[in-house]
C-alpha atoms as a PDB file:
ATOM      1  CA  UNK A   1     -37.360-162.042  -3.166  1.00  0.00           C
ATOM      2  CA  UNK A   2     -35.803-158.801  -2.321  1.00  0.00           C
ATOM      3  CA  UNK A   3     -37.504-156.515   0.211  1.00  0.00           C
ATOM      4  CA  UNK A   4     -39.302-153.724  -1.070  1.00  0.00           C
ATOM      5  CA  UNK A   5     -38.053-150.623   0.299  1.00  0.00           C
ATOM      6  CA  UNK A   6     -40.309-148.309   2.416  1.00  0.00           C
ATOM      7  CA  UNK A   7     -41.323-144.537   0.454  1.00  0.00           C
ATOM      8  CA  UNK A   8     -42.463-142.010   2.850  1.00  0.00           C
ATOM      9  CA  UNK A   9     -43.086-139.409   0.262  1.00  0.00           C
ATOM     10  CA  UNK A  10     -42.655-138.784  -3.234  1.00  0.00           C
ATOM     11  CA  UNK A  11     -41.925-135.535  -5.096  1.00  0.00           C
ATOM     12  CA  UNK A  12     -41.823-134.662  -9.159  1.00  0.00           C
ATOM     13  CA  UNK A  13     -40.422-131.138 -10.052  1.00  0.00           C
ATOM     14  CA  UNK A  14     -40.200-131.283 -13.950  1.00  0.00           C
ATOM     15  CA  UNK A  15     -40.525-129.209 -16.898  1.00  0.00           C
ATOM     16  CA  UNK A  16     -43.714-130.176 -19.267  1.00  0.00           C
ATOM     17  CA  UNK A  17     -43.600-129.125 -22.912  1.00  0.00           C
ATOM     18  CA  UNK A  18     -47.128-128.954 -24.436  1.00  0.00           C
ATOM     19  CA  UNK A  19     -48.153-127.756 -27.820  1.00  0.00           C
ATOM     20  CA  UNK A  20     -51.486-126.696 -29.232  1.00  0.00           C
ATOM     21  CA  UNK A  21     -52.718-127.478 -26.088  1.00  0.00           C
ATOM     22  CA  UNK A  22     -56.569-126.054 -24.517  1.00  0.00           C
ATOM     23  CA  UNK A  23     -56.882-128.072 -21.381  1.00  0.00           C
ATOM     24  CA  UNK A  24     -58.346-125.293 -19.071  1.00  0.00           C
ATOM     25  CA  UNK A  25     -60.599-122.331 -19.628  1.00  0.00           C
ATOM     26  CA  UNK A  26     -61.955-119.935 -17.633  1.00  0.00           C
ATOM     27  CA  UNK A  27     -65.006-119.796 -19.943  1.00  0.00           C
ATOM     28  CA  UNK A  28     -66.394-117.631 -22.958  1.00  0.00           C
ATOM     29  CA  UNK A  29     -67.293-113.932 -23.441  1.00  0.00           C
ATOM     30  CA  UNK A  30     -69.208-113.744 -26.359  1.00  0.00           C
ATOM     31  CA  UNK A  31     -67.589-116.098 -29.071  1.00  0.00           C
ATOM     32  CA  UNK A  32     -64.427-116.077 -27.609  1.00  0.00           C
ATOM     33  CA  UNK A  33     -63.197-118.849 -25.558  1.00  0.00           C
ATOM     34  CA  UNK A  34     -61.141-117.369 -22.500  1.00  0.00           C
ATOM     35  CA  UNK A  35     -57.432-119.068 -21.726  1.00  0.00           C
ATOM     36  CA  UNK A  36     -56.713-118.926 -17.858  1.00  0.00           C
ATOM     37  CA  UNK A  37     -53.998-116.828 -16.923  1.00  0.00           C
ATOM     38  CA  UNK A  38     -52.352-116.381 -13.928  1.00  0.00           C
ATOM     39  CA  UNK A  39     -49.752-113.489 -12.702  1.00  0.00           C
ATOM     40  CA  UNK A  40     -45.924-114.355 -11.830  1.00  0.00           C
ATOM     41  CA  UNK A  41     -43.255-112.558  -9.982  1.00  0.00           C
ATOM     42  CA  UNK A  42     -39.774-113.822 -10.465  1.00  0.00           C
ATOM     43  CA  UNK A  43     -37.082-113.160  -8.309  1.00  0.00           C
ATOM     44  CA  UNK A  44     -36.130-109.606  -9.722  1.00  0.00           C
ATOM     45  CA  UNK A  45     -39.556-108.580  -9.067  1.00  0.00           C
ATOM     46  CA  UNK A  46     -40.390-108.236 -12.203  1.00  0.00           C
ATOM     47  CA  UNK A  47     -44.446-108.899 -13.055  1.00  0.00           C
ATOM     48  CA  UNK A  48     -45.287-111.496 -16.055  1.00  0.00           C
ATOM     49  CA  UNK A  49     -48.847-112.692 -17.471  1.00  0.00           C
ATOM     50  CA  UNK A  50     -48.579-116.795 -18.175  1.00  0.00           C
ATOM     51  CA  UNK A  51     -51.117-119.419 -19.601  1.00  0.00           C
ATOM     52  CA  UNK A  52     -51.630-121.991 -16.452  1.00  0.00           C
ATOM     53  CA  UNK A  53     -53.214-125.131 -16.155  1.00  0.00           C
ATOM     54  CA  UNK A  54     -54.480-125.762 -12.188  1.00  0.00           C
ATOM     55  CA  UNK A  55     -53.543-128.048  -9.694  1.00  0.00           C
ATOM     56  CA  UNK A  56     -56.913-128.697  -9.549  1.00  0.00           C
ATOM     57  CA  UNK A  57     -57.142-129.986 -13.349  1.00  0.00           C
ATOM     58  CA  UNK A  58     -54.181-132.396 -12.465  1.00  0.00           C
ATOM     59  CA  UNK A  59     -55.644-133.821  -9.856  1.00  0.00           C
ATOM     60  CA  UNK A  60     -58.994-134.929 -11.156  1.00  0.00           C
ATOM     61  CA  UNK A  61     -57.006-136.469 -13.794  1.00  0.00           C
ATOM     62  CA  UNK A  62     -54.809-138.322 -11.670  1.00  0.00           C
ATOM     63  CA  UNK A  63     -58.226-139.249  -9.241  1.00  0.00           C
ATOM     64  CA  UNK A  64     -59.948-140.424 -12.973  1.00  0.00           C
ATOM     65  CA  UNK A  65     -56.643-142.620 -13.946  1.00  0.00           C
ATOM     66  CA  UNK A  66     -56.676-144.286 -10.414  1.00  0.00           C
ATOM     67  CA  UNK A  67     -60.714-144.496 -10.141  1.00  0.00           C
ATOM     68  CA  UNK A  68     -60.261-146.541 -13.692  1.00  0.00           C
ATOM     69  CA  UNK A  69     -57.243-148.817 -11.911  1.00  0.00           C
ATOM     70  CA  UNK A  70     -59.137-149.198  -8.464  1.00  0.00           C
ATOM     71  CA  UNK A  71     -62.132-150.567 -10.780  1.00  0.00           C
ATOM     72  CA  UNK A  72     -60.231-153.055 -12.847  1.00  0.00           C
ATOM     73  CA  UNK A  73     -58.549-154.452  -9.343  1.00  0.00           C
ATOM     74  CA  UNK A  74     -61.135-154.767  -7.641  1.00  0.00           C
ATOM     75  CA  UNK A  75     -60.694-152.267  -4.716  1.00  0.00           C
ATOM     76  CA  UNK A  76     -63.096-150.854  -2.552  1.00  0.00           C
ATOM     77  CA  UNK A  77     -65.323-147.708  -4.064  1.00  0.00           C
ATOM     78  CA  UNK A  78     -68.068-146.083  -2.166  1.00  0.00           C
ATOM     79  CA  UNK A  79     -71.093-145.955  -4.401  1.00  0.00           C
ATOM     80  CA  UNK A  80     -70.141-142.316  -5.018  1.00  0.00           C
ATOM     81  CA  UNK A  81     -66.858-143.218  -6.345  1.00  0.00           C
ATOM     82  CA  UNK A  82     -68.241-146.355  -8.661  1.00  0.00           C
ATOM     83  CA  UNK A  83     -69.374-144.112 -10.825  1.00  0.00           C
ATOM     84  CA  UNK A  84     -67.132-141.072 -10.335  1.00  0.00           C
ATOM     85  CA  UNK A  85     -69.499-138.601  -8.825  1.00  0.00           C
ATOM     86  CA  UNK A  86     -68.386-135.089  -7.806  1.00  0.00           C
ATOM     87  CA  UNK A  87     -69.808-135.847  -4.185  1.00  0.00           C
ATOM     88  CA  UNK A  88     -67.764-139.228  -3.410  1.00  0.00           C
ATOM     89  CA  UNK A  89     -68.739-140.450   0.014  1.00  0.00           C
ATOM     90  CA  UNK A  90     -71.849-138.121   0.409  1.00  0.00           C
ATOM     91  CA  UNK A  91     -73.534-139.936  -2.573  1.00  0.00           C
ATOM     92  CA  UNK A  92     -73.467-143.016  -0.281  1.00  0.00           C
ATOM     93  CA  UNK A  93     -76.605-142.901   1.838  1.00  0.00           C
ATOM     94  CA  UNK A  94     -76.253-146.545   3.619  1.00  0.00           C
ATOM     95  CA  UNK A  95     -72.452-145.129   4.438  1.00  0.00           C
ATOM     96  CA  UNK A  96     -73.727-141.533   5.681  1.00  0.00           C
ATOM     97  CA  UNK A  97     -76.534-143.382   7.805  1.00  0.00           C
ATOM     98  CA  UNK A  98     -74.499-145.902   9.914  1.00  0.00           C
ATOM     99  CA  UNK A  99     -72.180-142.654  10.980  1.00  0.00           C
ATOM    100  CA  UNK A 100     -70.118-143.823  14.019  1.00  0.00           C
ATOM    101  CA  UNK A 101     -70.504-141.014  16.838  1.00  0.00           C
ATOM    102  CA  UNK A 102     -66.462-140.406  17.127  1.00  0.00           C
ATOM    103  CA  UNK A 103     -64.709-138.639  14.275  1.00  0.00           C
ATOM    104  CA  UNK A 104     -61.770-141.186  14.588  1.00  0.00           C
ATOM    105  CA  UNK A 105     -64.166-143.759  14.209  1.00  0.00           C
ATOM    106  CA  UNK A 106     -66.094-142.641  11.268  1.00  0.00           C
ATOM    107  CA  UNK A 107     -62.550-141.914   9.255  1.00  0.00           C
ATOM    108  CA  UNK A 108     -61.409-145.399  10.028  1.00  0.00           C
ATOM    109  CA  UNK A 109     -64.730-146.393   8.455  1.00  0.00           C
ATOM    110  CA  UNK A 110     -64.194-144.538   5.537  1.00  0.00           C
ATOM    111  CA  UNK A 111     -60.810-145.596   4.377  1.00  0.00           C
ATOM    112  CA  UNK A 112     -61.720-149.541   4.917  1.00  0.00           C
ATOM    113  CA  UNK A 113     -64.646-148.468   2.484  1.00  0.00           C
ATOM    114  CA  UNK A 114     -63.429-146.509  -0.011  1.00  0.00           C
ATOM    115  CA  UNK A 115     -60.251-145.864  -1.706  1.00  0.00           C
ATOM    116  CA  UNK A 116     -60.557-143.544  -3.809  1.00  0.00           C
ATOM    117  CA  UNK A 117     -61.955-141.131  -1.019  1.00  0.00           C
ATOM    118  CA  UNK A 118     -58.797-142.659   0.995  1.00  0.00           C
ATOM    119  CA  UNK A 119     -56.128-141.497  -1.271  1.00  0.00           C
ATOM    120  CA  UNK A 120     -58.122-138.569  -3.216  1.00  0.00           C
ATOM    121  CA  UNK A 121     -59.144-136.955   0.347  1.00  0.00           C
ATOM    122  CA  UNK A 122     -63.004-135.604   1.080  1.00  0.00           C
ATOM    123  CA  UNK A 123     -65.124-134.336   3.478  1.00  0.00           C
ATOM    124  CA  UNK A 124     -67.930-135.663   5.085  1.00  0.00           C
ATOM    125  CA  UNK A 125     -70.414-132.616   5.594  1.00  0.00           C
ATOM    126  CA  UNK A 126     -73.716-133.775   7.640  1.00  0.00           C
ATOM    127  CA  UNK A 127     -75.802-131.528   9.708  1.00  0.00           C
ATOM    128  CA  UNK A 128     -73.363-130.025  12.209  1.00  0.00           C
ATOM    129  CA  UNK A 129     -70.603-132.246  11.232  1.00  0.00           C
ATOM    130  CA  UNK A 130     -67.647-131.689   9.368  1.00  0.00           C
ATOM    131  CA  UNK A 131     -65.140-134.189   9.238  1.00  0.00           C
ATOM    132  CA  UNK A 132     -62.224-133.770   6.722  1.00  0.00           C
ATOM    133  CA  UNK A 133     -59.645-136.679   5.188  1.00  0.00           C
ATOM    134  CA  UNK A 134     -56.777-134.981   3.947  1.00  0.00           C
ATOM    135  CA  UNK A 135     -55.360-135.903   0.100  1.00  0.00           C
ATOM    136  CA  UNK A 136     -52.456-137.890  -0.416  1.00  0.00           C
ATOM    137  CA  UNK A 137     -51.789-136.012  -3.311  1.00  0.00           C
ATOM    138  CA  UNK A 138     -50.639-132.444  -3.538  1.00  0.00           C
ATOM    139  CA  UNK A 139     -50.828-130.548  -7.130  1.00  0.00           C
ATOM    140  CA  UNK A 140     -49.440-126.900  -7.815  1.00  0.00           C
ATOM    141  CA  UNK A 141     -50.317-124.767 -10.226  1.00  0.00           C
ATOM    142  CA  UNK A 142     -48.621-125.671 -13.739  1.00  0.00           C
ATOM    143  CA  UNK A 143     -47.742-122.323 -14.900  1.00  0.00           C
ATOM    144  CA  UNK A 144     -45.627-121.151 -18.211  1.00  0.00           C
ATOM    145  CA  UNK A 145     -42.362-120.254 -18.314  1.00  0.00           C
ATOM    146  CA  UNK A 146     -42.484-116.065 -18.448  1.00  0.00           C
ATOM    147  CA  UNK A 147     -41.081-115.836 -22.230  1.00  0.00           C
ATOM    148  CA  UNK A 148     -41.584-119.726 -23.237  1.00  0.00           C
ATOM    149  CA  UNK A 149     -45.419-119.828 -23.075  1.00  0.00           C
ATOM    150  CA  UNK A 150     -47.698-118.088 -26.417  1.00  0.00           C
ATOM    151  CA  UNK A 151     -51.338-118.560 -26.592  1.00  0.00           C
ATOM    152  CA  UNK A 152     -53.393-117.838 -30.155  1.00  0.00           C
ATOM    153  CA  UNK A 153     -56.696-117.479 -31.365  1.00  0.00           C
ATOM    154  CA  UNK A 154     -58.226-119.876 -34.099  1.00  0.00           C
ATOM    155  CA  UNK A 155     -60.618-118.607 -36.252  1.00  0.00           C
ATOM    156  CA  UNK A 156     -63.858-121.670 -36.230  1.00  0.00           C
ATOM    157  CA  UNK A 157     -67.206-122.265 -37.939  1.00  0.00           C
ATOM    158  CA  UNK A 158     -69.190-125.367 -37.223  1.00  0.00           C
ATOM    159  CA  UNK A 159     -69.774-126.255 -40.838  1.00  0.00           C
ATOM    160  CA  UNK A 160     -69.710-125.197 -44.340  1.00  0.00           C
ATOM    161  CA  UNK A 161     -72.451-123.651 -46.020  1.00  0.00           C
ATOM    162  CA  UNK A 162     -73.299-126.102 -48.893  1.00  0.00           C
ATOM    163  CA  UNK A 163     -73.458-129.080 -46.411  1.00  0.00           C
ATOM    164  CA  UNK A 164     -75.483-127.280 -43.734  1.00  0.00           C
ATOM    165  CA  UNK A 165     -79.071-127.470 -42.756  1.00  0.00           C
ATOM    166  CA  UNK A 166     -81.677-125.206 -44.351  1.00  0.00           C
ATOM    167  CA  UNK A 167     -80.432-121.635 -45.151  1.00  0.00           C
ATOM    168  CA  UNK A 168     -82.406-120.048 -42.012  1.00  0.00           C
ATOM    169  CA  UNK A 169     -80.520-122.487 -39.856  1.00  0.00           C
ATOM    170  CA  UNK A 170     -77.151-121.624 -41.310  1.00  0.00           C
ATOM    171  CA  UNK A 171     -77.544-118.229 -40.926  1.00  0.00           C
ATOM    172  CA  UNK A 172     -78.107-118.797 -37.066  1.00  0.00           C
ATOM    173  CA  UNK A 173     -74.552-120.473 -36.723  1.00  0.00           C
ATOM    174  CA  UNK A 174     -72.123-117.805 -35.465  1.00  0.00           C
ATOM    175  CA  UNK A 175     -68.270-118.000 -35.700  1.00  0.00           C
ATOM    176  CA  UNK A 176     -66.319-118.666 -32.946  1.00  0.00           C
ATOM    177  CA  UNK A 177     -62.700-118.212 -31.629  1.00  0.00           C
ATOM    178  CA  UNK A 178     -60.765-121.263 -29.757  1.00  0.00           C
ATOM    179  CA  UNK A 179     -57.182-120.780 -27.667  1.00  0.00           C
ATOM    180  CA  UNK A 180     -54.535-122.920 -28.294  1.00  0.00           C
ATOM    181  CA  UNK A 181     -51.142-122.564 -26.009  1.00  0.00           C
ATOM    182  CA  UNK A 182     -47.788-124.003 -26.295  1.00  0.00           C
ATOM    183  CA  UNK A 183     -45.122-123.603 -24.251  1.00  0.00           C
ATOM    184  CA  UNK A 184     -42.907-124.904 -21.427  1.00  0.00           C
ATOM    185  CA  UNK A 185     -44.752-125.637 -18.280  1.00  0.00           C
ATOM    186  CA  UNK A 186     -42.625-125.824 -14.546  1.00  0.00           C
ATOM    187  CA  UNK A 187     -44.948-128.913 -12.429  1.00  0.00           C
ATOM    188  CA  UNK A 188     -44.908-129.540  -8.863  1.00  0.00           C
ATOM    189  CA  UNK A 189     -46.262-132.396  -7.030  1.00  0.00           C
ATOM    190  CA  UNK A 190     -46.001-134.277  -3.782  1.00  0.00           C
ATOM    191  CA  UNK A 191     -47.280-137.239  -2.262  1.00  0.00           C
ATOM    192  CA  UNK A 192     -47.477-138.572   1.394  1.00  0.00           C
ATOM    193  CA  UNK A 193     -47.118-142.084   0.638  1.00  0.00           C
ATOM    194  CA  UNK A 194     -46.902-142.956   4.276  1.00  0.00           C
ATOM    195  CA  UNK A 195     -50.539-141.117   4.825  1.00  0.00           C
ATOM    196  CA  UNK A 196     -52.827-144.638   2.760  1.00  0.00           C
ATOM    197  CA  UNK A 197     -54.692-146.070   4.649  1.00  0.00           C
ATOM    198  CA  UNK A 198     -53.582-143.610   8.073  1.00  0.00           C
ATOM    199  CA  UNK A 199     -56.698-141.897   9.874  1.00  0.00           C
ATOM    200  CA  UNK A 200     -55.147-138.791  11.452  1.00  0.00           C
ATOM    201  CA  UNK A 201     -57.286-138.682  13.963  1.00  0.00           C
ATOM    202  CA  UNK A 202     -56.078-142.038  16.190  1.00  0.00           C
ATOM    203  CA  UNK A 203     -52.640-142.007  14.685  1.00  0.00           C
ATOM    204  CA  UNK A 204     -52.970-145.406  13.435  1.00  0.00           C
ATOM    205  CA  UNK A 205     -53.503-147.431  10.056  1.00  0.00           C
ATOM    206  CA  UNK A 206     -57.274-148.476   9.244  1.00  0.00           C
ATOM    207  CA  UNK A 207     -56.444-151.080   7.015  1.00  0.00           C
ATOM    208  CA  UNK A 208     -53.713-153.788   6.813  1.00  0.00           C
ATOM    209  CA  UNK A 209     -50.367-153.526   4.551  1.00  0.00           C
ATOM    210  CA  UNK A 210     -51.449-155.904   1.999  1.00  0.00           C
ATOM    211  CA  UNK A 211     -54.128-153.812   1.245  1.00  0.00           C
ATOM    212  CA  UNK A 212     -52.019-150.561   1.712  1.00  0.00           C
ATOM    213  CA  UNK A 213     -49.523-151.989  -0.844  1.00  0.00           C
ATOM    214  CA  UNK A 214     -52.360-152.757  -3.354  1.00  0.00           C
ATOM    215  CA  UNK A 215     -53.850-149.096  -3.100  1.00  0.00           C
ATOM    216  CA  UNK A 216     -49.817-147.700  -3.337  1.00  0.00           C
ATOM    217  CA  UNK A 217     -49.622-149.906  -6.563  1.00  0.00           C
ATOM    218  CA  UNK A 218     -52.377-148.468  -8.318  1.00  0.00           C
ATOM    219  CA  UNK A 219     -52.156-145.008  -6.868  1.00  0.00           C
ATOM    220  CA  UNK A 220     -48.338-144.637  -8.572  1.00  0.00           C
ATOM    221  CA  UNK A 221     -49.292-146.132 -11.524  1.00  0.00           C
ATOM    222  CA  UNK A 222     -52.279-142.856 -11.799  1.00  0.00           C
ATOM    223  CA  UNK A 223     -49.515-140.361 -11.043  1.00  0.00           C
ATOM    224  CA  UNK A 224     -47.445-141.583 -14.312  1.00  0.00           C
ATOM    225  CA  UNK A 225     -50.549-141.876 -16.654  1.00  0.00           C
ATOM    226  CA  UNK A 226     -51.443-138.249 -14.941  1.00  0.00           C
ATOM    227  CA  UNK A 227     -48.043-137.293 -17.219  1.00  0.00           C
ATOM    228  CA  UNK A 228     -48.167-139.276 -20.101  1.00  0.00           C
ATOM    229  CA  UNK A 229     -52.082-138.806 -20.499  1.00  0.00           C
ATOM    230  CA  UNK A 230     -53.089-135.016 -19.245  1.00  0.00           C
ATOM    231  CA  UNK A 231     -56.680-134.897 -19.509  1.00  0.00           C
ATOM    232  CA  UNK A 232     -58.785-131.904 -19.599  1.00  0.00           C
ATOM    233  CA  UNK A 233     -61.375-129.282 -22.145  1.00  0.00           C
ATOM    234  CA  UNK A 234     -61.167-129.517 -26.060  1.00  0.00           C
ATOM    235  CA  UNK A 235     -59.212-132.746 -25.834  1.00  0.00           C
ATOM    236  CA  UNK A 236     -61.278-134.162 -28.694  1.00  0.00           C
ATOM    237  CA  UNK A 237     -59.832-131.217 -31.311  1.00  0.00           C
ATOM    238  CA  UNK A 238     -56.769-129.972 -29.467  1.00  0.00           C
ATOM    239  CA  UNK A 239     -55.384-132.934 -28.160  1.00  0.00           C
ATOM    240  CA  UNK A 240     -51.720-131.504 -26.633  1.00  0.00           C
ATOM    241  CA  UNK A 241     -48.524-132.803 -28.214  1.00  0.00           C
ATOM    242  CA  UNK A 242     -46.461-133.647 -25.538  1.00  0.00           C
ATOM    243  CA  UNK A 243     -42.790-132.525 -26.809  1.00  0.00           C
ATOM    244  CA  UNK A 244     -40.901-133.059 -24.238  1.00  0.00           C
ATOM    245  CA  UNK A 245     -40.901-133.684 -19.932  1.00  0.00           C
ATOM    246  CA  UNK A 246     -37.492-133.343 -17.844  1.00  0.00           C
ATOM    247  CA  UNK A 247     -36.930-132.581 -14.130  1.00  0.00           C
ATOM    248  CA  UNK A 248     -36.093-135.258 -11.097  1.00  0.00           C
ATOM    249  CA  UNK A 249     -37.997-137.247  -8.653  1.00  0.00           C
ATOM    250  CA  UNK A 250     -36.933-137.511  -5.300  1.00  0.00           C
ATOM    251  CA  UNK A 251     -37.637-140.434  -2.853  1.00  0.00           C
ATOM    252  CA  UNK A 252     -37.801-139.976   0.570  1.00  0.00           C
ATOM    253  CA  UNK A 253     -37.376-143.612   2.259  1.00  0.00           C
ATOM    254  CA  UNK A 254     -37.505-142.381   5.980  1.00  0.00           C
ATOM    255  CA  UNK A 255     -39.812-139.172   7.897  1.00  0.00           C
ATOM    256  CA  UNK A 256     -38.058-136.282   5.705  1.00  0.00           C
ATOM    257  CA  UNK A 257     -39.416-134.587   3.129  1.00  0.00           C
ATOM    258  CA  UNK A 258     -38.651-135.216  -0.583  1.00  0.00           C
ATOM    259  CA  UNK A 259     -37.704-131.724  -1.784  1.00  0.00           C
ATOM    260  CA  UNK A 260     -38.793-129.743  -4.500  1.00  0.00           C
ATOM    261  CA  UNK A 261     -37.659-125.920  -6.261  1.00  0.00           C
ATOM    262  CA  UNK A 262     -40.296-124.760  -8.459  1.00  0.00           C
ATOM    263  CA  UNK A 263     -38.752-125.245 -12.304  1.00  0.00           C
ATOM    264  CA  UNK A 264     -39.210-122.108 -12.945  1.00  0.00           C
ATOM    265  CA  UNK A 265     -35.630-121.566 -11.526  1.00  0.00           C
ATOM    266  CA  UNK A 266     -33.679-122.472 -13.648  1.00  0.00           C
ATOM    267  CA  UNK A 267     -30.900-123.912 -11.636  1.00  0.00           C
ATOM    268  CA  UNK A 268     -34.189-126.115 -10.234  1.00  0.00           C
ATOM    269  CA  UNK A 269     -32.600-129.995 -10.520  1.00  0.00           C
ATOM    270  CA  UNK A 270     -29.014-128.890  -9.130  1.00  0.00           C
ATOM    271  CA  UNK A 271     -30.663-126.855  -6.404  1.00  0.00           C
ATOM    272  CA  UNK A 272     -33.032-130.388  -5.173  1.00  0.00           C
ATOM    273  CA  UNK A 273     -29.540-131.807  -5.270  1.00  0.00           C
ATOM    274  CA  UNK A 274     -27.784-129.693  -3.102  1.00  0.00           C
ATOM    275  CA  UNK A 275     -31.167-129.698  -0.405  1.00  0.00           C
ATOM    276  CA  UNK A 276     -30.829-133.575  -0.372  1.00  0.00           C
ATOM    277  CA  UNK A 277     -27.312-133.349  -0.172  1.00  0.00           C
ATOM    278  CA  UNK A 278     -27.487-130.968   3.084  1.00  0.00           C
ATOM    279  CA  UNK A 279     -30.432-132.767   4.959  1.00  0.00           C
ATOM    280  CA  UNK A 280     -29.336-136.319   4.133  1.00  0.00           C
ATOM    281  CA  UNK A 281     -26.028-138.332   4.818  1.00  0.00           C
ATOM    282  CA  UNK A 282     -27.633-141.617   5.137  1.00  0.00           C
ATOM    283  CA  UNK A 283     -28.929-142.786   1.852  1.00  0.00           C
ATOM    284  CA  UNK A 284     -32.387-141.769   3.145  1.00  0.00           C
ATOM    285  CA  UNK A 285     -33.230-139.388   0.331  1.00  0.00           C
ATOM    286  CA  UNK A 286     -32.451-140.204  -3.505  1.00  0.00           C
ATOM    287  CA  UNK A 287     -33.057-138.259  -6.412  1.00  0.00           C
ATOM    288  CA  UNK A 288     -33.880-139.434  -9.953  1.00  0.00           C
ATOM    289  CA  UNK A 289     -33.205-136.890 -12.581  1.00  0.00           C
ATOM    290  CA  UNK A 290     -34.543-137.404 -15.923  1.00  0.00           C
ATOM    291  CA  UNK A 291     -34.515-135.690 -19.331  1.00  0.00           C
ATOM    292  CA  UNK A 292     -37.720-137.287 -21.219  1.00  0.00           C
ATOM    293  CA  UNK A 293     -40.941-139.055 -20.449  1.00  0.00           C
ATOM    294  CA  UNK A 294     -38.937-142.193 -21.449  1.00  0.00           C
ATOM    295  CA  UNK A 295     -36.497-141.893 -18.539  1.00  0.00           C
ATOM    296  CA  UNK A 296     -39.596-140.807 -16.314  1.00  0.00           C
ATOM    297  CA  UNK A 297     -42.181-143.782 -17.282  1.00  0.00           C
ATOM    298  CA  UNK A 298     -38.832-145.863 -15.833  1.00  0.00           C
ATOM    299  CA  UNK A 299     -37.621-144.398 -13.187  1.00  0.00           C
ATOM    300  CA  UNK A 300     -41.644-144.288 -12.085  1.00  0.00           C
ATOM    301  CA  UNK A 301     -41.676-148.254 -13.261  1.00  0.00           C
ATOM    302  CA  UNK A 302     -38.731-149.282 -11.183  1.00  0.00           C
ATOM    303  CA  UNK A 303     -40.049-147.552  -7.915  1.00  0.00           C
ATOM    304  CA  UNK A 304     -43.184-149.816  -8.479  1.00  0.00           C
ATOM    305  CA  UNK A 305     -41.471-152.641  -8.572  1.00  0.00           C
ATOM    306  CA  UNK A 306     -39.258-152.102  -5.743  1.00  0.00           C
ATOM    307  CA  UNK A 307     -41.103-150.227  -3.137  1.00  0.00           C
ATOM    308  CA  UNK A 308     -43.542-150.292  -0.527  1.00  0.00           C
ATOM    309  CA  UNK A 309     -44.952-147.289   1.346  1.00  0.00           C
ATOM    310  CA  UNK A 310     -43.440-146.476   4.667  1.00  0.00           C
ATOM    311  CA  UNK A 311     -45.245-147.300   7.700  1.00  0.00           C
ATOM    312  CA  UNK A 312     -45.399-144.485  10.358  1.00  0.00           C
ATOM    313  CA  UNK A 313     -44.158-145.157  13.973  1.00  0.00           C
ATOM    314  CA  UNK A 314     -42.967-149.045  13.261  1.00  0.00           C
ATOM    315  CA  UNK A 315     -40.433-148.689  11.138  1.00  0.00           C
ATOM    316  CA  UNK A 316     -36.877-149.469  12.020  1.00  0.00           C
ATOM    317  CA  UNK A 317     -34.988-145.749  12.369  1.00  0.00           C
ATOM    318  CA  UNK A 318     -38.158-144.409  11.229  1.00  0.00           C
END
């Protein structure tokens, strides 16, 4: 068997076409459902008003893909996590009351018993307390292209008259107004690979490599459903098309970063090229470019199968 070779990092920098899309709001004003839009400045300086989906909304959906996978393998879940709650670790009571008294002591705790807290990140708030895990994963923003994003209003009722309820009750359904965006999207994520299973506190792995390699497995496999399956509001009516998905993912394989430029550069792909190209002359950085979700799902597939994530400070040249 070949070995696997060790990832330190991973980084996507792609372009995401979604139609008819709503998957995050800000909210309603009256009967108006409000689109959330952020503010740009390109490189001239000049000022543009874009749809944008938050890092925040990719994550959770990566966390829910890899919550599904760590349940069907078996791994471990803190009872918070079993079930998905908001609170993760603090919804574990047993867990909060056998606290160890050093920090680096209660983190290596945590990531033998959970994770989904390991790889997602929390904090564990008690009394005057506050010790953090950092996320693997890092999300940005996904934020239209100025000029290649539109969002419209559709006009809605909830039902028509003759097969409503009694006339009264008809009368007290009001019309409503639902967003719906399509556009080009620039994505930008990163992930320390080498951080499962680390505490970095004691500078030192919690949990073995077989069990590091299991968590890695499922973990990547949530970052490519995160793509082809983007979860979020009015999925059940406005389910997005997904048209199209190019960009490149680079690999780092020792302690450099992978790179990214934000896509909306346009030059974004042969810029990541050139940055590998000037920090790398060993064969420790490699970049994947791809030009649909095709090429992505197996470029993604092949790392999987190949790989293992790096380990920090025993690694040969590492």
């Amino acid at each position: 068997m070949t070995e696997r070779k060790p990832i330190y990092s991973l980084s996507i920098s792609g372009r995401l076409t979604l139609e008819m899309h709503s998957l995050n709001n800000e909210g309603g004003e009256g009967n108006q459902t409000m689109t959330r839009v952020v503010t740009l400045v390109d490189t001239t300086g000049d000022v543009h008003k874009v749809n944008a989906i938050s890092g925040d909304m990719f994550k959770h959906i990566q966390a829910e893909h890899f919550y599904l996978l760590a349940r069907e393998r078996e791994l471990p879940l803190c009872v918070g996590c079993q079930t998905f709650r908001s609170d993760r670790i603090l919804g574990d009571t047993d867990f909060l009351k056998t606290l160890p008294d050093k920090d680096e002591d209660t983190i290596d705790a945590l990531l033998k018993h959970c994770a989904l807290d390991d790889m997602e990140g929390t904090l564990i708030a008690r009394g005057a307390r506050s010790i953090p895990r950092k996320s693997v994963a890092e999300f940005s923003w996904v934020v239209g292209l100025p000029d290649k994003v539109r969002t419209e209003s559709y006009f809605h009722v909830r039902y028509a008259s003759e097969r409503g309820g009694p006339a009264e009750e008809r009368a007290e359904q009001p019309i409503f107004h639902r967003p719906a965006s399509s556009g080009i999207y620039a994505s930008v994520a990163t992930f320390e690979l080498a951080r499962i299973g680390f505490n970095d506190i004691s500078q030192a792995y919690a949990i073995d490599d077989e069990e590091r390699q299991r968590r890695y497995q499922a973990f990547l496999e949530s970052v490519l459903y995160t793509y082809i399956e983007p979860n979020g509001a009015m999925r059940g009516t406005q389910n997005p098309h997904m048209l199209a998905f190019e960009g490149v993912v680079t690999v780092s394989h020792a302690v450099l970063p992978a790179p990214t430029v934000s896509p909306l550069a346009e030059d974004y792909r042969e810029q990541v090229k050139q940055i590998v190209g000037a920090l790398d002359d060993a064969g420790r950085l490699t970049v994947h470019e791809f030009s649909n979700m095709a090429e992505f799902a197996a470029i993604m597939q092949d790392i999987l199968k190949e790989t293992r994530p790096y380990r920090l400070f025993q690694e040969k040249g590492g």
